[in-house]
C-alpha atoms as a PDB file:
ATOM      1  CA  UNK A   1     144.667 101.765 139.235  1.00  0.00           C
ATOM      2  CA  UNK A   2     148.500 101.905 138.173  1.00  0.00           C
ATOM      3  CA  UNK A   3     148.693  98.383 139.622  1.00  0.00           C
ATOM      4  CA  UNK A   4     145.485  97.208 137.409  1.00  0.00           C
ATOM      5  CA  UNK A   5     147.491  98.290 134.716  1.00  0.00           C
ATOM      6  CA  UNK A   6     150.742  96.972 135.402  1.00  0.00           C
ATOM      7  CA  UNK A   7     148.728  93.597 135.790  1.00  0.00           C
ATOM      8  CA  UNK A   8     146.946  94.034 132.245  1.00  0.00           C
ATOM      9  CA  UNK A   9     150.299  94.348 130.500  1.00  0.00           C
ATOM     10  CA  UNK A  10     151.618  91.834 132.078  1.00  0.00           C
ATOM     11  CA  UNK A  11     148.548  89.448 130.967  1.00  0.00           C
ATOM     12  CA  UNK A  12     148.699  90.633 127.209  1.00  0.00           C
ATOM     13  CA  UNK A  13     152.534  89.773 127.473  1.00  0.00           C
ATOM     14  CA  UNK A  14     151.701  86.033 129.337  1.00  0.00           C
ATOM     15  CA  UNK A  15     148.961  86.113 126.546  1.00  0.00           C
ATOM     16  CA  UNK A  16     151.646  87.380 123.393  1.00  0.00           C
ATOM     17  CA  UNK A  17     154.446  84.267 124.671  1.00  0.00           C
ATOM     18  CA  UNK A  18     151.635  81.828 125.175  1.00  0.00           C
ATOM     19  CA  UNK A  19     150.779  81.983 121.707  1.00  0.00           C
ATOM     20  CA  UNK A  20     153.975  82.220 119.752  1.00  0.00           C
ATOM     21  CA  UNK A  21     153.574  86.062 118.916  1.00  0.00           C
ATOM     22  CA  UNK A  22     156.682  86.879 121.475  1.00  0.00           C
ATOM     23  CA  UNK A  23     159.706  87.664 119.205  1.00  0.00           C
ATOM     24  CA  UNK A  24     163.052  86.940 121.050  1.00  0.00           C
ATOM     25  CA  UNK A  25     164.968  89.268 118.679  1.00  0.00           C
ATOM     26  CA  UNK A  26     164.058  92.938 118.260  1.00  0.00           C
ATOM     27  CA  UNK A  27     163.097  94.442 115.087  1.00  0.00           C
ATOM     28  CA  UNK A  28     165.661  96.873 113.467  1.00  0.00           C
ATOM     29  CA  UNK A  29     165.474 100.375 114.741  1.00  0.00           C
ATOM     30  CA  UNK A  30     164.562 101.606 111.318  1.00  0.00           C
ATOM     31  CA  UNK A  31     161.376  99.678 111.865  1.00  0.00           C
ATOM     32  CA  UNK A  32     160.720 101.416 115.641  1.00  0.00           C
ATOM     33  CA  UNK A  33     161.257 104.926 113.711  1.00  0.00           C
ATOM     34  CA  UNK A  34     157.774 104.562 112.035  1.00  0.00           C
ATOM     35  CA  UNK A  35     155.246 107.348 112.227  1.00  0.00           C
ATOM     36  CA  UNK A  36     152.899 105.371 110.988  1.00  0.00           C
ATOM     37  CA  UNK A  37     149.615 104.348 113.495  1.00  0.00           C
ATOM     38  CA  UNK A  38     151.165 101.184 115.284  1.00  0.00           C
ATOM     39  CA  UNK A  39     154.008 100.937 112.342  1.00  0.00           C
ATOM     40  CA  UNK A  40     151.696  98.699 110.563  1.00  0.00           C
ATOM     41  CA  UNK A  41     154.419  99.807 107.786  1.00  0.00           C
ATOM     42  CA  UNK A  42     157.338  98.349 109.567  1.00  0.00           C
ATOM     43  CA  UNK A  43     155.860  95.750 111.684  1.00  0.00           C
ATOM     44  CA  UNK A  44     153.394  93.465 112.629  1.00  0.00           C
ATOM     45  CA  UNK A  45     150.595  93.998 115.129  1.00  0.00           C
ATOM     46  CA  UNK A  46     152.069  92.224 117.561  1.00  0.00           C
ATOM     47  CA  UNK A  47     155.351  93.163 117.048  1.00  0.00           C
ATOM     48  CA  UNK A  48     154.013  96.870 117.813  1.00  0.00           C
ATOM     49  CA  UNK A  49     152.580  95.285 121.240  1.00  0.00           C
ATOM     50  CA  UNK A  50     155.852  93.735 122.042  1.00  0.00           C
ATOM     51  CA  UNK A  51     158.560  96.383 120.995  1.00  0.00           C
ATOM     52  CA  UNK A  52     156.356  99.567 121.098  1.00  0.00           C
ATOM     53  CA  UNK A  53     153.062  99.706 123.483  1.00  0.00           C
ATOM     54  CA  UNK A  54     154.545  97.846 126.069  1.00  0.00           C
ATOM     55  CA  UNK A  55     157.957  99.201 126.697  1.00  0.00           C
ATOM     56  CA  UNK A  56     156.359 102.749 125.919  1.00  0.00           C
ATOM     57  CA  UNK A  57     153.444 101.833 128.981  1.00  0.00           C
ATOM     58  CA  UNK A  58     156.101 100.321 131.577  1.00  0.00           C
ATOM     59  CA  UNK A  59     158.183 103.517 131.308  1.00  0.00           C
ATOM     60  CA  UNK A  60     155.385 105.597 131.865  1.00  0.00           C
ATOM     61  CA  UNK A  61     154.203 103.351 134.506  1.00  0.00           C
ATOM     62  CA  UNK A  62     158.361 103.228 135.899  1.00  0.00           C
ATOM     63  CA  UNK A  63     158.489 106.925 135.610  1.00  0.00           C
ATOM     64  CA  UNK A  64     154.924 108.217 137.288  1.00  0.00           C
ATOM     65  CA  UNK A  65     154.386 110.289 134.506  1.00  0.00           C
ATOM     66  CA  UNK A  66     150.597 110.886 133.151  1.00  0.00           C
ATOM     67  CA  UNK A  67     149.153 108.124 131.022  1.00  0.00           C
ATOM     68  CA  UNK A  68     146.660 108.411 127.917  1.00  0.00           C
ATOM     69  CA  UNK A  69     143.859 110.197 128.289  1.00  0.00           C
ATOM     70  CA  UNK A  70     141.938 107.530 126.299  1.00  0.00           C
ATOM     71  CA  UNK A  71     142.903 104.417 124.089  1.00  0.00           C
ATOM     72  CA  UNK A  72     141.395 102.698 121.028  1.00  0.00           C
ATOM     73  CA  UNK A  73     143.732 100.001 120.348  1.00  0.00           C
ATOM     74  CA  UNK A  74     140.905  96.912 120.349  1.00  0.00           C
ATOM     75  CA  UNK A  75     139.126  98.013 116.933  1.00  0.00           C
ATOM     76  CA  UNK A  76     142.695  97.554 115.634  1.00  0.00           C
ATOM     77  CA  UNK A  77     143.041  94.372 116.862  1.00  0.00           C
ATOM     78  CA  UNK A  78     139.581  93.143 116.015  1.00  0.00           C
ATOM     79  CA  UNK A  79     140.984  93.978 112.275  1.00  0.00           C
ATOM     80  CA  UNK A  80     143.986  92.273 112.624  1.00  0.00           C
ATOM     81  CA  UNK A  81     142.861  89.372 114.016  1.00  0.00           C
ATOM     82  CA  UNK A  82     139.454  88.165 112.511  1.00  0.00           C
ATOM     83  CA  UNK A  83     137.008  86.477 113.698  1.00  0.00           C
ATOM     84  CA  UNK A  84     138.379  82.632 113.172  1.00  0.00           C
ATOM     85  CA  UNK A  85     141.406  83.780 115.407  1.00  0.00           C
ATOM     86  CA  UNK A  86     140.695  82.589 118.837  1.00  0.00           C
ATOM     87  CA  UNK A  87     144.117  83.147 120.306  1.00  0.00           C
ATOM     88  CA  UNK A  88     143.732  86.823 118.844  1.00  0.00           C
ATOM     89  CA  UNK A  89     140.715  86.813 120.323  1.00  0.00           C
ATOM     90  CA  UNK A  90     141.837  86.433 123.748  1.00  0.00           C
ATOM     91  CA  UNK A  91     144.433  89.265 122.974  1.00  0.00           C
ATOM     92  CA  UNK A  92     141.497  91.403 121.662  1.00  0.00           C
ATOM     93  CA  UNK A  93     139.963  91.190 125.108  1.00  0.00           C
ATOM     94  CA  UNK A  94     143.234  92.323 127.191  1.00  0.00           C
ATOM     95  CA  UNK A  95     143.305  95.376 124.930  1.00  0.00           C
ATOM     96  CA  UNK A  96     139.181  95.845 125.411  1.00  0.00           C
ATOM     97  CA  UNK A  97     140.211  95.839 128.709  1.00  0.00           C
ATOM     98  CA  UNK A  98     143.169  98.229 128.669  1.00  0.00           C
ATOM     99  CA  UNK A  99     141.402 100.518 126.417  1.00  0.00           C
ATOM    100  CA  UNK A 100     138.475 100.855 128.877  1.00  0.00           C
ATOM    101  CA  UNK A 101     140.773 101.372 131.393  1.00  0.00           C
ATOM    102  CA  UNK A 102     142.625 104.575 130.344  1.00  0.00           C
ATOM    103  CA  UNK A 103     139.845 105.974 128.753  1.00  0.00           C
ATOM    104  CA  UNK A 104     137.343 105.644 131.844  1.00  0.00           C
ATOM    105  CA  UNK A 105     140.102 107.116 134.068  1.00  0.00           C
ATOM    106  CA  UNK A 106     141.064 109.837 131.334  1.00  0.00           C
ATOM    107  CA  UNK A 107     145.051 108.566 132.238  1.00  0.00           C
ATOM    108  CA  UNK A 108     144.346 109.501 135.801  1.00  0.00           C
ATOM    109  CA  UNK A 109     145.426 105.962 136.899  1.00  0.00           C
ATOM    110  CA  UNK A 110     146.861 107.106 140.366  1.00  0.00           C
END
């Protein structure tokens, strides 16, 4: 299941560079320090994917350590990218999928 993961993140990140959402520079670290749900005060959406879900889900991945017990990322996604977004909508199903994912397996991914 770790594996189906690992494969999922690496299909929203194909899916992110594909599209032009893939930021080659990092944000400053005043904008990672948010504690705001997915920094939507500091960043973008996608810049939360790139610099914050998915370095936060490799290391967990890296480290064996326990994932989420459940995940609701798509309904934020389905609000940040509308329905006239097709590219987003693509995205919205990787996350549908990772959401499922962890929350079927209650982070028990093993």
């Amino acid at each position: 299941m770790r594996d189906q993961l690992t494969r999922l993140l690496t299909t929203l990140e194909a899916e992110l560079r594909a599209q032009g959402r893939w930021d080659e520079e990092p944000p400053a670290d005043a904008a990672l320090q948010s504690n705001q749900p997915f920094a939507f005060d500091r960043l973008s959406f996608d810049q939360w994917l790139q610099w914050v879900l998915l370095p936060r889900m490799h290391e967990l991945l890296l480290l064996q350590m326990p994932l989420p017990s459940s995940c609701s990322i798509a309904p934020m996604a389905e609000e940040v990218y509308g329905q006239g977004d097709s590219g987003g909508a693509r995205i919205i199903l990787i996350i549908a999928d990772i959401d499922l994912l962890l929350t079927e397996h209650g982070g028990d991914l093993n």
